[in-house]
PDB file of N, CA and C in Angstrom:
ATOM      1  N   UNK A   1      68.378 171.022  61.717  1.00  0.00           N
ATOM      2  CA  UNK A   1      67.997 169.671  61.379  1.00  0.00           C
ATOM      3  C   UNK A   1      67.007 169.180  62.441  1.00  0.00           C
ATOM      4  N   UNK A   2      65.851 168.894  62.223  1.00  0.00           N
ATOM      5  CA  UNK A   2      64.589 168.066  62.914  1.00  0.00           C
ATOM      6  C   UNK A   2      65.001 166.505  62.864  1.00  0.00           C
ATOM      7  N   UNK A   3      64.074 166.310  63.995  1.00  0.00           N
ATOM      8  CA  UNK A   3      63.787 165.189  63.865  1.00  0.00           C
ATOM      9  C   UNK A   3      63.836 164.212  62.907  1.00  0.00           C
ATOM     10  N   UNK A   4      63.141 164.387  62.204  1.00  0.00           N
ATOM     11  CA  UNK A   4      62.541 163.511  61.110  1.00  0.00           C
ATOM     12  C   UNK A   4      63.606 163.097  60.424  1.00  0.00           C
ATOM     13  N   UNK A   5      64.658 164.489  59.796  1.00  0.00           N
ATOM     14  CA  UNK A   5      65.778 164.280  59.234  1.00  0.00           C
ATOM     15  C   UNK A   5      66.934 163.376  59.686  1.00  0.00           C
ATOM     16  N   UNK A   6      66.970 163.500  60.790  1.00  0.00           N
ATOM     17  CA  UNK A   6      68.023 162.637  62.028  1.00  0.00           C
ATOM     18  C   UNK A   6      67.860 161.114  61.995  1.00  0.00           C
ATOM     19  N   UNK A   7      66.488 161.112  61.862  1.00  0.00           N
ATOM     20  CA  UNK A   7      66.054 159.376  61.531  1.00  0.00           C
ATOM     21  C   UNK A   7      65.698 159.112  60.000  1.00  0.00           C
ATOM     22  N   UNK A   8      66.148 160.058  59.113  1.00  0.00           N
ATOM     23  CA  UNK A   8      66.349 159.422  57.706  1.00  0.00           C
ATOM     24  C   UNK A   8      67.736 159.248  57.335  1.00  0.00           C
ATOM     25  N   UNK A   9      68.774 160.211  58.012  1.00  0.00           N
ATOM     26  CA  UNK A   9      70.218 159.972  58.364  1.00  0.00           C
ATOM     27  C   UNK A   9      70.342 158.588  58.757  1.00  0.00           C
ATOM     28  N   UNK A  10      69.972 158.407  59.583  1.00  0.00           N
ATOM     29  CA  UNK A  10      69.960 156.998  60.891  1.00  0.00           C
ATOM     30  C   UNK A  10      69.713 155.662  60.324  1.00  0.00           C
ATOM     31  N   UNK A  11      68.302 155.774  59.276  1.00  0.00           N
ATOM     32  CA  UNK A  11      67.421 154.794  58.825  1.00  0.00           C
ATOM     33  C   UNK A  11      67.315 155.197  57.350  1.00  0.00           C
ATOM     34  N   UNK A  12      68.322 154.907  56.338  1.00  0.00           N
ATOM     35  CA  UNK A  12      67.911 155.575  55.048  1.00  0.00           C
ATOM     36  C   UNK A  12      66.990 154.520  54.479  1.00  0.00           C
ATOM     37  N   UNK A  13      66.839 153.579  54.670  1.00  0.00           N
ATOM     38  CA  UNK A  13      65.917 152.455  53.995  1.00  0.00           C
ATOM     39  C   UNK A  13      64.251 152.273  54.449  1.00  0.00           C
ATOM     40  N   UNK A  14      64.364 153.322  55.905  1.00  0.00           N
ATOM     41  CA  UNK A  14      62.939 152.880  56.429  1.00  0.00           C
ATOM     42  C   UNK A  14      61.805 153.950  55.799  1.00  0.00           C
ATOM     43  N   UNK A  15      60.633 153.119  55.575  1.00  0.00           N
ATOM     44  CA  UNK A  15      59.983 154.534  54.989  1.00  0.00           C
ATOM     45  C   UNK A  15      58.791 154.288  56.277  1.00  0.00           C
ATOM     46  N   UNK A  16      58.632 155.165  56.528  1.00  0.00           N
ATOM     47  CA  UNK A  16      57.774 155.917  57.763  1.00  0.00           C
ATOM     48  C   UNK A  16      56.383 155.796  57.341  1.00  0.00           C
ATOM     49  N   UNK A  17      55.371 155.202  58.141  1.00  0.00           N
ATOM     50  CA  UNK A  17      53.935 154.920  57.981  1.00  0.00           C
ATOM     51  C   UNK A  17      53.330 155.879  57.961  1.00  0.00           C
ATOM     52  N   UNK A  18      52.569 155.873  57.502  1.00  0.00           N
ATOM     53  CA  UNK A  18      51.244 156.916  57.981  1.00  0.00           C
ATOM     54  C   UNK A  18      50.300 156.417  58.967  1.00  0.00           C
ATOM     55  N   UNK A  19      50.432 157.992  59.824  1.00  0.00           N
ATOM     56  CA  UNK A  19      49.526 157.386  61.308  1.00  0.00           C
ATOM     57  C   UNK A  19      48.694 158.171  60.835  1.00  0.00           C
ATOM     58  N   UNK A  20      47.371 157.470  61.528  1.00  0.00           N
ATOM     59  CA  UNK A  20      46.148 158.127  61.284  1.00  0.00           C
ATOM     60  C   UNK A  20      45.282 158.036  62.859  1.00  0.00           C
ATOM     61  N   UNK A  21      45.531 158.776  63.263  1.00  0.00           N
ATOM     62  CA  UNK A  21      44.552 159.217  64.619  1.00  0.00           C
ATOM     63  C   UNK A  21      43.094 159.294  64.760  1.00  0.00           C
ATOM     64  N   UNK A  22      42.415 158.663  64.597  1.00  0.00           N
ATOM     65  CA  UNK A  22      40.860 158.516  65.022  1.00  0.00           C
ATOM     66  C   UNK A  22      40.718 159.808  65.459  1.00  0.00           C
ATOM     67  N   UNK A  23      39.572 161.189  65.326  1.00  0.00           N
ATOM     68  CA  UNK A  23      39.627 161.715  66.809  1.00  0.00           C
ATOM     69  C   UNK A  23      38.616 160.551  67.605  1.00  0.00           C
ATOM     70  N   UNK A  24      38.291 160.877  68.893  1.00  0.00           N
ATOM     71  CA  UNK A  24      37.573 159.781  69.619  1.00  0.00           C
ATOM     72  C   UNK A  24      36.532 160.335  69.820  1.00  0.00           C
ATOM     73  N   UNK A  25      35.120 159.737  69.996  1.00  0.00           N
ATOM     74  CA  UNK A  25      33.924 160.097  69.834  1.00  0.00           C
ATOM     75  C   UNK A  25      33.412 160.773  71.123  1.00  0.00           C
ATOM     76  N   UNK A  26      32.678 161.949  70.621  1.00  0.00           N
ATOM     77  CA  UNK A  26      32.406 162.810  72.419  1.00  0.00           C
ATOM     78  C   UNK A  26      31.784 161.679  73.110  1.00  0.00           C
ATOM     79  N   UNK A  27      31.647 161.927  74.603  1.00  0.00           N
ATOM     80  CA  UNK A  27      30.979 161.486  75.137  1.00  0.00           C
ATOM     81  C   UNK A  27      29.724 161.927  75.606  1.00  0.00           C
ATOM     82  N   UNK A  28      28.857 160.488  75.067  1.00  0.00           N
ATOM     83  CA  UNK A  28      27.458 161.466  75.224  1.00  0.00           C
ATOM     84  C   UNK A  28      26.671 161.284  76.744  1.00  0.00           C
ATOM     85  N   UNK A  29      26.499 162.304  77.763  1.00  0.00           N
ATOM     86  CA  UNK A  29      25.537 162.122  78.506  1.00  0.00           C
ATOM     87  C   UNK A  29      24.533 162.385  78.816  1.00  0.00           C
ATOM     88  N   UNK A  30      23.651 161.576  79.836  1.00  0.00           N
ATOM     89  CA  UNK A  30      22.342 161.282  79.584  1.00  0.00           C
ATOM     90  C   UNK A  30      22.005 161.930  80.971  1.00  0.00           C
ATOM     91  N   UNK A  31      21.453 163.266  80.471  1.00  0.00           N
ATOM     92  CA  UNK A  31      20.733 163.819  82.174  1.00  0.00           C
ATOM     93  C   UNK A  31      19.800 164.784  82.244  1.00  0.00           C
ATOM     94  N   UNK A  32      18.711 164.458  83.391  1.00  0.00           N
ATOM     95  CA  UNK A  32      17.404 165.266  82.960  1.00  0.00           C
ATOM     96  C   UNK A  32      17.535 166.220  83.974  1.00  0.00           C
ATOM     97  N   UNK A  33      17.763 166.244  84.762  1.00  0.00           N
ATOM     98  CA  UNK A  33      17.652 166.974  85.978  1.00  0.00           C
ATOM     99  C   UNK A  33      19.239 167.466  86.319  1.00  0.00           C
ATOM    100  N   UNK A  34      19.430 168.969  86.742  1.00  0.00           N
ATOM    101  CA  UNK A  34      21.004 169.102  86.762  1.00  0.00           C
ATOM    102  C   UNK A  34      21.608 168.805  88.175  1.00  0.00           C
ATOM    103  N   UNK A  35      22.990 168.176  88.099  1.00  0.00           N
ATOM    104  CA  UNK A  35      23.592 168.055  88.525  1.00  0.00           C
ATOM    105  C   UNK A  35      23.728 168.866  90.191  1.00  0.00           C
ATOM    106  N   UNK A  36      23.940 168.083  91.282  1.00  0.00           N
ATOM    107  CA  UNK A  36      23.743 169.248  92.642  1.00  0.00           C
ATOM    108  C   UNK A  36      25.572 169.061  92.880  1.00  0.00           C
ATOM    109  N   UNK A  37      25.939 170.453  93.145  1.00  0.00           N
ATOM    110  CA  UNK A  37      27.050 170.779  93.291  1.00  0.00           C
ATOM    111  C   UNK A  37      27.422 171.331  94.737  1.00  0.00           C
ATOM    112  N   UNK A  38      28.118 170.496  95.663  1.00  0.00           N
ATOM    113  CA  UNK A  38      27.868 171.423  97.200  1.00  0.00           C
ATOM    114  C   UNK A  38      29.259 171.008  97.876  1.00  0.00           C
ATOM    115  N   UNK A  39      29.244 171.912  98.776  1.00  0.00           N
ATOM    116  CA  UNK A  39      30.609 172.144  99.739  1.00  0.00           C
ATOM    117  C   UNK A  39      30.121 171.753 101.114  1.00  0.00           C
ATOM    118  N   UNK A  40      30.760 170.778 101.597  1.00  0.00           N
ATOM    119  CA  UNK A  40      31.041 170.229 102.892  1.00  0.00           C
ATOM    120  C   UNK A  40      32.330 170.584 103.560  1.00  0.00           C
ATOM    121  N   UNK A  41      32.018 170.299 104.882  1.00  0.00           N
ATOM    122  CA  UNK A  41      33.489 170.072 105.861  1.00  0.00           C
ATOM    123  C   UNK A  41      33.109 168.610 106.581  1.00  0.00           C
ATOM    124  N   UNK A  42      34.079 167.466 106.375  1.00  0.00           N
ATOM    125  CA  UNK A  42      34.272 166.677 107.246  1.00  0.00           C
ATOM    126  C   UNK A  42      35.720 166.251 107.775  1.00  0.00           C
ATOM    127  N   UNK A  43      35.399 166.233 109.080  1.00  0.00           N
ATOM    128  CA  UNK A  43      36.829 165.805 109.952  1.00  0.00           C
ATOM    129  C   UNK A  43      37.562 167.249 109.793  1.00  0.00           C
ATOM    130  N   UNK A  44      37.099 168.540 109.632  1.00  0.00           N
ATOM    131  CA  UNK A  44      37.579 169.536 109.563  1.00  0.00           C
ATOM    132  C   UNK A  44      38.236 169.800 108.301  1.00  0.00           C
ATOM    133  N   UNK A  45      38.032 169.068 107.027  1.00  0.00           N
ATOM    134  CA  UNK A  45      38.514 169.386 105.807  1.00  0.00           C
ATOM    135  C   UNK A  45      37.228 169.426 104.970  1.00  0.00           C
ATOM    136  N   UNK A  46      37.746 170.703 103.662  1.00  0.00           N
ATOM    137  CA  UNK A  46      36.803 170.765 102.838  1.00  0.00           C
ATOM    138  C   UNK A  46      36.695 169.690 101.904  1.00  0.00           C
ATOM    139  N   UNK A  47      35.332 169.610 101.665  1.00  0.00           N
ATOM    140  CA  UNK A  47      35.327 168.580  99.914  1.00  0.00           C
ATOM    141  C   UNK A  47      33.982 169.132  99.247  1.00  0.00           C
ATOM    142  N   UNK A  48      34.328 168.688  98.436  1.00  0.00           N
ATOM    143  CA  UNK A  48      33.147 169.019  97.225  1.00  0.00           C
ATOM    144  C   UNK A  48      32.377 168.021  96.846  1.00  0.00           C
ATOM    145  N   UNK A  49      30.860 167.992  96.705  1.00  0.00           N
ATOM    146  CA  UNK A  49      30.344 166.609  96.317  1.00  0.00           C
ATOM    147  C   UNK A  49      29.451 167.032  95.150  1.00  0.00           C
ATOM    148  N   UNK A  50      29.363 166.051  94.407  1.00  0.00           N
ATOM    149  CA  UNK A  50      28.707 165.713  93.230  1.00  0.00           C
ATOM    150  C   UNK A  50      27.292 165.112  93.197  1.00  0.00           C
ATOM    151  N   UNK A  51      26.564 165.443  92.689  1.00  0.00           N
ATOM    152  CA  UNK A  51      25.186 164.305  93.462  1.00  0.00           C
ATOM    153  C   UNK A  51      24.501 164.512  92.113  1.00  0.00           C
ATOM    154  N   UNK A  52      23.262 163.307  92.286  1.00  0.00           N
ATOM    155  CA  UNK A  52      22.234 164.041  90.739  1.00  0.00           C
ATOM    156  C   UNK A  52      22.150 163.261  89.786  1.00  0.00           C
ATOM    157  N   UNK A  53      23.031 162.421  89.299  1.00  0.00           N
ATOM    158  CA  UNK A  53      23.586 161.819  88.193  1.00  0.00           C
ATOM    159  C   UNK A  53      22.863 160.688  88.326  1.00  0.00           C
ATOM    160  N   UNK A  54      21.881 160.342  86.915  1.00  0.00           N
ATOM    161  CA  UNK A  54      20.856 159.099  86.649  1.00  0.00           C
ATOM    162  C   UNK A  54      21.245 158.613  85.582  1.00  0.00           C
ATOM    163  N   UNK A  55      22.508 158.761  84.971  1.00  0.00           N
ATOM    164  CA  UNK A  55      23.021 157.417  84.129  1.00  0.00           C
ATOM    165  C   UNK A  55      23.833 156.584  84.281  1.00  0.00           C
ATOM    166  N   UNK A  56      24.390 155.743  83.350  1.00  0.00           N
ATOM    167  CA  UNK A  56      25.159 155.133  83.790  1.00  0.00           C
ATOM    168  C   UNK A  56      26.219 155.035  84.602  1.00  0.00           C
ATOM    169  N   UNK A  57      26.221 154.050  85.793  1.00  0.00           N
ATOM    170  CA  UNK A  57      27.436 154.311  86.988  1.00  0.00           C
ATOM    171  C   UNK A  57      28.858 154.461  86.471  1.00  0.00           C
ATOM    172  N   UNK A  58      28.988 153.647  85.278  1.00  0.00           N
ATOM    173  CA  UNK A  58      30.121 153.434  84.627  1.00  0.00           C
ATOM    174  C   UNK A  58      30.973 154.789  83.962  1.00  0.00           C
ATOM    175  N   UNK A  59      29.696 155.630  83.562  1.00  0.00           N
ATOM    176  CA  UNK A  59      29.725 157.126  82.871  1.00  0.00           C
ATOM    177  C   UNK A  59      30.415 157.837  84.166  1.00  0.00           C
ATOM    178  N   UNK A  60      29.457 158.046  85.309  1.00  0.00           N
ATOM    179  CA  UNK A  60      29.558 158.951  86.415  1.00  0.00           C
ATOM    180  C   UNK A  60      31.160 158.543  87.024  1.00  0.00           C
ATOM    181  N   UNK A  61      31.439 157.069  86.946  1.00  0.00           N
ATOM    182  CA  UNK A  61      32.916 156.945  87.460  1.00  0.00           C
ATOM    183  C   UNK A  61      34.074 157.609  86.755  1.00  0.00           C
ATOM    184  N   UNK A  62      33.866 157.595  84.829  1.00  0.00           N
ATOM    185  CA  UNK A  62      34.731 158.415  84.550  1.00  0.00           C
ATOM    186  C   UNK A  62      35.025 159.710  84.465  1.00  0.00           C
ATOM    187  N   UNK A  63      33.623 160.276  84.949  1.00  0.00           N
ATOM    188  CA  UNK A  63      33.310 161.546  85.175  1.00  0.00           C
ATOM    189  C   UNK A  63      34.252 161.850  86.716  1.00  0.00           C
ATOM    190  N   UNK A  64      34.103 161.060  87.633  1.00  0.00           N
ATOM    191  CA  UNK A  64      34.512 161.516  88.522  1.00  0.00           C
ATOM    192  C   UNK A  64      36.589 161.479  88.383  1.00  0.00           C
ATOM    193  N   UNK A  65      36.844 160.862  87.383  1.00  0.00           N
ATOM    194  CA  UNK A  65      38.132 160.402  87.145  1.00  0.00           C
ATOM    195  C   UNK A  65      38.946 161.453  85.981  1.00  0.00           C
ATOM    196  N   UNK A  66      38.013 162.080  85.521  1.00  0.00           N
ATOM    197  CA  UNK A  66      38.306 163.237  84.588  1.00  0.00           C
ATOM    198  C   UNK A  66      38.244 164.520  85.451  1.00  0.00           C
ATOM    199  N   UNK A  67      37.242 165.076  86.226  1.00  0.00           N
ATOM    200  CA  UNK A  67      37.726 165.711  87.252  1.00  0.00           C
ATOM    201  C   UNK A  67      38.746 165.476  87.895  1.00  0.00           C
ATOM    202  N   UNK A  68      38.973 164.667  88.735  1.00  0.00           N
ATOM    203  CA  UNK A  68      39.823 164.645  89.873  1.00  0.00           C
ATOM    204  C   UNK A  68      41.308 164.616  88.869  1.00  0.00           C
ATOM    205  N   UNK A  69      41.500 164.652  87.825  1.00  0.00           N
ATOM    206  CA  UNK A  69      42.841 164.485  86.955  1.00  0.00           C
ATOM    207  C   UNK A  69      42.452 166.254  86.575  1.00  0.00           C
ATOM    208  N   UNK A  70      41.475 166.586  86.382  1.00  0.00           N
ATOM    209  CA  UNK A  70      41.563 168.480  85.900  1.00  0.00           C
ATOM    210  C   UNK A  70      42.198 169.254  87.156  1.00  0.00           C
ATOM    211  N   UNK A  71      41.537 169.115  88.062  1.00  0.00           N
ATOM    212  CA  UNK A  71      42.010 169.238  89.553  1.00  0.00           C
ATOM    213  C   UNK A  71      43.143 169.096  89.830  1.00  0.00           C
ATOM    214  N   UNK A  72      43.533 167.532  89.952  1.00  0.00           N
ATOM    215  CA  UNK A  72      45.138 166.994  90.332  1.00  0.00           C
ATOM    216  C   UNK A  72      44.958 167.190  91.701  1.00  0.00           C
ATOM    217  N   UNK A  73      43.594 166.294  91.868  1.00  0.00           N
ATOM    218  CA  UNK A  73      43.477 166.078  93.120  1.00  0.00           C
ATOM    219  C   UNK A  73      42.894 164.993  93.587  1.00  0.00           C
ATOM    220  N   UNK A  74      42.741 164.492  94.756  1.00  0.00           N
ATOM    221  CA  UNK A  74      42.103 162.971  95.065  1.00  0.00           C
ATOM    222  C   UNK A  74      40.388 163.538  95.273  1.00  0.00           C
ATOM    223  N   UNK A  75      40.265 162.272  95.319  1.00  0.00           N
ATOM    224  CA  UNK A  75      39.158 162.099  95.764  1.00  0.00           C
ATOM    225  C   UNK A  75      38.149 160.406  95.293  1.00  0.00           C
ATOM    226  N   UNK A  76      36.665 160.433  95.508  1.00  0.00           N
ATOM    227  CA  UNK A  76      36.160 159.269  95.172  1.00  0.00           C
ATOM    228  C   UNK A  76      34.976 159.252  94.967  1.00  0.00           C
ATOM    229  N   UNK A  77      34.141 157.616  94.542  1.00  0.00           N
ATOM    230  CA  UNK A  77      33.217 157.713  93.846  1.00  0.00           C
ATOM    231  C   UNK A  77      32.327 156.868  95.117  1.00  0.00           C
ATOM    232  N   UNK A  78      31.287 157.288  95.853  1.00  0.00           N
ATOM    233  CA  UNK A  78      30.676 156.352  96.626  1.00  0.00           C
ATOM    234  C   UNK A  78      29.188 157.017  96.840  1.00  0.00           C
ATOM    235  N   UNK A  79      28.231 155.942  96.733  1.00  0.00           N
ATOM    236  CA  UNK A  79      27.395 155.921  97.079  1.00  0.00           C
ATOM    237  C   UNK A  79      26.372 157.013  95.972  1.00  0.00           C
ATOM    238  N   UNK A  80      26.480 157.277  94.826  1.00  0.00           N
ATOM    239  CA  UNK A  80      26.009 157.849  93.729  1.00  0.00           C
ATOM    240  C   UNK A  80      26.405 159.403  93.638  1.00  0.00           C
ATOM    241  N   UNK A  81      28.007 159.023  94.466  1.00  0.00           N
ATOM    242  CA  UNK A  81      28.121 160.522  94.663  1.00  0.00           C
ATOM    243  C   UNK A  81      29.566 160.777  94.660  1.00  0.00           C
ATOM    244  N   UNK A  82      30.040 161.776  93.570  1.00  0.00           N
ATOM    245  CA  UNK A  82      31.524 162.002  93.875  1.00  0.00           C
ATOM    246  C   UNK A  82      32.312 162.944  94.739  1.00  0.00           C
ATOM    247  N   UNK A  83      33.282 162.223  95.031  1.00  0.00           N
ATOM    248  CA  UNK A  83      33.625 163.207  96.449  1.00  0.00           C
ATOM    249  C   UNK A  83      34.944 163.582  96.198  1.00  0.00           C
ATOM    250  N   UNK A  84      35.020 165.177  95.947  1.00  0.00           N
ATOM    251  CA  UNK A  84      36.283 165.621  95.716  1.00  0.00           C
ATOM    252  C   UNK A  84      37.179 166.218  96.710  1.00  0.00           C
ATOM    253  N   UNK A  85      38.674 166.153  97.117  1.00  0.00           N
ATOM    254  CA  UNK A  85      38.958 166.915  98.121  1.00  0.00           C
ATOM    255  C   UNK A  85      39.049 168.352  97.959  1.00  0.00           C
ATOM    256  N   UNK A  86      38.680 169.150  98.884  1.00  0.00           N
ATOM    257  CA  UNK A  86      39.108 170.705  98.378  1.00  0.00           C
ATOM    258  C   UNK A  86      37.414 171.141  98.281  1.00  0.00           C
ATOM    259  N   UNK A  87      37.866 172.542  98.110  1.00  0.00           N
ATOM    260  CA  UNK A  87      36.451 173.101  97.892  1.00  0.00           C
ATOM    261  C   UNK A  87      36.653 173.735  95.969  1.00  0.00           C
ATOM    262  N   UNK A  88      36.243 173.129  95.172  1.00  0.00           N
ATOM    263  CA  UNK A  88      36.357 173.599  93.774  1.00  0.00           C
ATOM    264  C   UNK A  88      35.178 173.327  92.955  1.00  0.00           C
ATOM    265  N   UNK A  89      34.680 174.197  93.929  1.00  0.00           N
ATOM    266  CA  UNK A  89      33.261 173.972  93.146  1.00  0.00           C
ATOM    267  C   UNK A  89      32.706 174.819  91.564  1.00  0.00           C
ATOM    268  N   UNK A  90      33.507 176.097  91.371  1.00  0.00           N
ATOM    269  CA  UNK A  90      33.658 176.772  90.925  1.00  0.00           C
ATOM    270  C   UNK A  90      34.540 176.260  89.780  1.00  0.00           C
ATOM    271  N   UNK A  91      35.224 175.679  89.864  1.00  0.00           N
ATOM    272  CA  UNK A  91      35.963 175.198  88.117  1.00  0.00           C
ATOM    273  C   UNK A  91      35.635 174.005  88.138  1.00  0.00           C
ATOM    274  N   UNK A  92      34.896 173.030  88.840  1.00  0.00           N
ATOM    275  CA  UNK A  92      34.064 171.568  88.388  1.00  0.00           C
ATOM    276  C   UNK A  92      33.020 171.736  87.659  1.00  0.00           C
ATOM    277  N   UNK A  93      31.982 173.035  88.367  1.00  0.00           N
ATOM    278  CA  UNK A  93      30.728 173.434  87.557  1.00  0.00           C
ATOM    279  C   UNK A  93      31.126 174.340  86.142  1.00  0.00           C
ATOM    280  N   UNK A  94      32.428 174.919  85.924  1.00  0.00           N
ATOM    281  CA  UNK A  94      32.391 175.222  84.452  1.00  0.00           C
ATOM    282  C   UNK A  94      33.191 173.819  83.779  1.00  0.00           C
ATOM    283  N   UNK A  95      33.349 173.142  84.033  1.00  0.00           N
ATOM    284  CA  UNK A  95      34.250 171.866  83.229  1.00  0.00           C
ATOM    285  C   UNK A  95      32.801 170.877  83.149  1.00  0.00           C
ATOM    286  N   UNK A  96      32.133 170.841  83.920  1.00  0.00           N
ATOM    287  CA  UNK A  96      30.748 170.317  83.747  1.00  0.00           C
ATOM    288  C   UNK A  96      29.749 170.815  82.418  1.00  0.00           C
ATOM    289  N   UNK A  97      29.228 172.399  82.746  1.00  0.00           N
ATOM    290  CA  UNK A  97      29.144 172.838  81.687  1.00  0.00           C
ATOM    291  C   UNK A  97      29.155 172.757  80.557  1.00  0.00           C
ATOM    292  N   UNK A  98      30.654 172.735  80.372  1.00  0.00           N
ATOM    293  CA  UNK A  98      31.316 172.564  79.181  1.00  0.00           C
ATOM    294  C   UNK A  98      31.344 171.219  78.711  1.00  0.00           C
ATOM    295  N   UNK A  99      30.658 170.140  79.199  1.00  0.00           N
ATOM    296  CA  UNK A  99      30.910 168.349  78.788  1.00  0.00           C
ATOM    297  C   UNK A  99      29.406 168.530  78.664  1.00  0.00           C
ATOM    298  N   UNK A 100      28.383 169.735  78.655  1.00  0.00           N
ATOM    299  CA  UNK A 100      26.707 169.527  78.534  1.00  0.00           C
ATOM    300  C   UNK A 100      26.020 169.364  79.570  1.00  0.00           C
ATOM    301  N   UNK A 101      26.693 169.701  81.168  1.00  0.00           N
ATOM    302  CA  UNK A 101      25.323 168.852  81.855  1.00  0.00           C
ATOM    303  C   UNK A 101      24.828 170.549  82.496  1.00  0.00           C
ATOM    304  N   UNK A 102      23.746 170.432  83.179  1.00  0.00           N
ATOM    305  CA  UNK A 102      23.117 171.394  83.572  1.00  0.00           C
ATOM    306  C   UNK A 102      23.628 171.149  85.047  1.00  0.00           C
ATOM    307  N   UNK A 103      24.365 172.456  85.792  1.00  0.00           N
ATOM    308  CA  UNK A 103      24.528 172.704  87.097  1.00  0.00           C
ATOM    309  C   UNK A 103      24.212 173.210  87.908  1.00  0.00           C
ATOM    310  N   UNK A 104      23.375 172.815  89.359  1.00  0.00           N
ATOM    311  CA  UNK A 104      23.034 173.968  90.036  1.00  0.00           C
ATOM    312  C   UNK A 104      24.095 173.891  91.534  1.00  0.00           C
ATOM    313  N   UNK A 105      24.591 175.204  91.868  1.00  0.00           N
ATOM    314  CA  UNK A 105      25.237 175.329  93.136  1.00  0.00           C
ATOM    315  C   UNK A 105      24.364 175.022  94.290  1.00  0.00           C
ATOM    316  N   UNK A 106      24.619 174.277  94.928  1.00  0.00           N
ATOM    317  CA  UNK A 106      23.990 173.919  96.407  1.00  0.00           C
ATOM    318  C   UNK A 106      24.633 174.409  97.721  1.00  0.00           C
ATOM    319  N   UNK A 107      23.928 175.518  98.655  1.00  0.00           N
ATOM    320  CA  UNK A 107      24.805 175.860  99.804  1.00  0.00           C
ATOM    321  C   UNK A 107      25.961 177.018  99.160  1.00  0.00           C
ATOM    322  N   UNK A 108      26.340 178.062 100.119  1.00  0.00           N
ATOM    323  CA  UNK A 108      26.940 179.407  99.840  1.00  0.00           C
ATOM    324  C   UNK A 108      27.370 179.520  98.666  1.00  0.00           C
TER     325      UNK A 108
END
């Protein structure tokens, strides 16, 4: 017995809606020049920075907020540039990729 059955047991009078899920519309971004992808050390820790990005700030913030949740890692958005902790430069530039933007590795 499922679910479903358990709450027609439960609820014999209710009749169950139909959900209808939107999918949600890609997101489109806007970029001419690709993306610079590079590895720093500050204060003796690695990070990864993001640089490059000529559209909207609003775009680039959720960009930096969709990474750092693929990751499951901190980091931030300052100065036209996102700053990730860690060195992951290597699965940001294929998750990049894969959302359309053009990447180039900067530094080793």
């Amino acid at each position: 017995m499922d679910l479903q059955d358990q709450l027609k047991n439960l609820f014999p009078d209710h009749e169950p809606e139909e959900t209808h899920n939107p999918e949600p519309e890609p997101t489109v971004w806007l970029q001419d020049d690709p993306l610079l992808c590079k590895y720093e050390k500050r204060r003796g820790k690695p990070i990864t920075i993001i640089s490059g990005y000529n559209g909207a700030q609003s775009d680039f913030k959720q960009l930096a907020k969709e990474i750092k949740q693929l990751l499951g890692v901190g980091g931030s958005f300052k100065n036209e540039e996102i700053i990730i902790q860690g060195d992951f430069r290597d699965r940001i530039m294929v998750f990049l990729q894969d959302k359309g933007f053009a990447v180039k590795r900067v530094g080793g």
